[in-house]
Protein backbone atom coordinates (compact mmCIF):
# COMPACT_ATOMS: atom_id res chain seq x y z
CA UNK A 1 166.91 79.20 123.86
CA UNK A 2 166.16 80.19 127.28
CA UNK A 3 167.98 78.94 131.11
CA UNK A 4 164.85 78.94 133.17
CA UNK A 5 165.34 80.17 136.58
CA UNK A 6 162.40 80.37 138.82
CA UNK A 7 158.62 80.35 138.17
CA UNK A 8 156.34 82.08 141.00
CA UNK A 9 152.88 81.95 141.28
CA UNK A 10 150.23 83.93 143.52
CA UNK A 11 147.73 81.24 144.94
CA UNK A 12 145.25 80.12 147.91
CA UNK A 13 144.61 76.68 148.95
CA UNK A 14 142.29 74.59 151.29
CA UNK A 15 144.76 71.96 151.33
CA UNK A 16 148.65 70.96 151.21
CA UNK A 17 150.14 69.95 147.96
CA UNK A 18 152.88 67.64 147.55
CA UNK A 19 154.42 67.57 143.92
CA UNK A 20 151.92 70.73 143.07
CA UNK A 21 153.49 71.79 139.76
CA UNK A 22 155.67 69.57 136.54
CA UNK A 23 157.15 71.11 133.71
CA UNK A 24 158.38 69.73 130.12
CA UNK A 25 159.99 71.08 127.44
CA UNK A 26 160.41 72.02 124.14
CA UNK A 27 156.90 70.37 122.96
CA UNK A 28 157.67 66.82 124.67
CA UNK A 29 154.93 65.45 126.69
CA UNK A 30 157.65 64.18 129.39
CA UNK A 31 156.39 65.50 132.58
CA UNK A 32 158.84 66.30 135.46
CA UNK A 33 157.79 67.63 139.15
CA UNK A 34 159.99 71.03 139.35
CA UNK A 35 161.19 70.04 143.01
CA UNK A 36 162.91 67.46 141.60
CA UNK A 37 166.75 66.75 143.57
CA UNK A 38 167.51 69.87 145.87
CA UNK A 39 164.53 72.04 144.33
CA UNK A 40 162.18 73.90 146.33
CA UNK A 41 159.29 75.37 147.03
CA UNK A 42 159.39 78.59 149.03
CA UNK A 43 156.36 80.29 150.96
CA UNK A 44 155.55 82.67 153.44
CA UNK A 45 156.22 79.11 155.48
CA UNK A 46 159.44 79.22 154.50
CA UNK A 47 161.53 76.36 152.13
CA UNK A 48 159.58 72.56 151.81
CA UNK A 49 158.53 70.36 148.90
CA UNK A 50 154.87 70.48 149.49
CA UNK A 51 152.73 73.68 148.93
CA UNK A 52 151.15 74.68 151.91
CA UNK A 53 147.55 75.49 153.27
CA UNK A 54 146.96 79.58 151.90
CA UNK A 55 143.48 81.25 153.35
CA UNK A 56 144.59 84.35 151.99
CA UNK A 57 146.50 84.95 148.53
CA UNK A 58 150.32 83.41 149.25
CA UNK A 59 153.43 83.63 146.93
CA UNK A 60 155.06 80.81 146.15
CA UNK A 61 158.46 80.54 144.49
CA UNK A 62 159.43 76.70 142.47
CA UNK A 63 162.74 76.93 141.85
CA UNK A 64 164.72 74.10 140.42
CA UNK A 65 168.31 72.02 141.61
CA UNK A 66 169.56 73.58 138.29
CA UNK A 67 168.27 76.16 135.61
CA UNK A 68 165.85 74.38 132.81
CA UNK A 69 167.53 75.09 129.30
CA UNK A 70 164.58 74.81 126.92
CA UNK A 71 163.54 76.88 123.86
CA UNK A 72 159.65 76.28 125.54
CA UNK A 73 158.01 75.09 128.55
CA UNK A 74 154.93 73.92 129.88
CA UNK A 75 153.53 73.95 133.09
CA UNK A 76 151.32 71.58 134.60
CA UNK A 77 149.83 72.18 138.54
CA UNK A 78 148.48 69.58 139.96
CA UNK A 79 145.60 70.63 142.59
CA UNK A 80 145.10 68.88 145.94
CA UNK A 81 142.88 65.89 145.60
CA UNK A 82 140.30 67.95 148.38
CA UNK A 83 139.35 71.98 149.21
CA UNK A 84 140.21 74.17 146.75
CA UNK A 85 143.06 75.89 145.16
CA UNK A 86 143.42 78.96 143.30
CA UNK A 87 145.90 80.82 141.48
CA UNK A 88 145.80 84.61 140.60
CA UNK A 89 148.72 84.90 138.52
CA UNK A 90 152.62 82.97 137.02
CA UNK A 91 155.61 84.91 136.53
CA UNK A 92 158.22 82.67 134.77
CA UNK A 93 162.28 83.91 135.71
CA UNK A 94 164.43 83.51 132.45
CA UNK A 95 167.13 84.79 130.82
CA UNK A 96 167.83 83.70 126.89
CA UNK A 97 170.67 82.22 126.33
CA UNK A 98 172.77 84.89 123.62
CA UNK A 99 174.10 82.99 120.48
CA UNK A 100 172.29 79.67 121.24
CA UNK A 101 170.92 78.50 118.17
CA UNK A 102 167.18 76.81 118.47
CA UNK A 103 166.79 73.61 117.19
């Protein structure tokens, strides 16, 4: 198993982005939007919930309210409805949880 931490991604976008990336776990198909509670989203605009405008590439740093404990995890972005949005590259945070047994 695995506490989750932070998940960064390198991107440009035409457009803001509220709710711009959901995660599940552990195979199930139950989708929630990483900001979720006090998460955020930081940027070189600094801390928000919505993923700003990027002409050139931008870092931006999801990190939860509280670590995601999970043996797996998928991500899911969700692009701005207009303009367009890329993404060079993810870096998941973890750290695995030492004498956790998976399930």
């Amino acid at each position: 198993k695995k506490k989750i931490y932070k998940v960064i991604f390198t991107y440009q976008s035409g457009a803001t982005q509220a709710n711009p990336m959901e995660y599940a776990v552990d195979g199930k198909q139950s989708w929630t939007d990483i900001t979720t509670g006090t998460g955020t989203i930081t940027t070189d605009a600094g801390d928000n919930d919505t993923l700003p405008t990027a002409s050139a590439w931008d870092v931006a740093v999801f990190k939860p309210a509280s670590p995601i404990t999970c043996q797996s995890l998928q991500l899911r972005i969700n692009p701005p409805s207009t303009g367009t949005f890329e993404i060079n590259d993810i870096t998941v945070e973890y750290r695995i949880i030492g004498g956790a047994a998976v399930s």
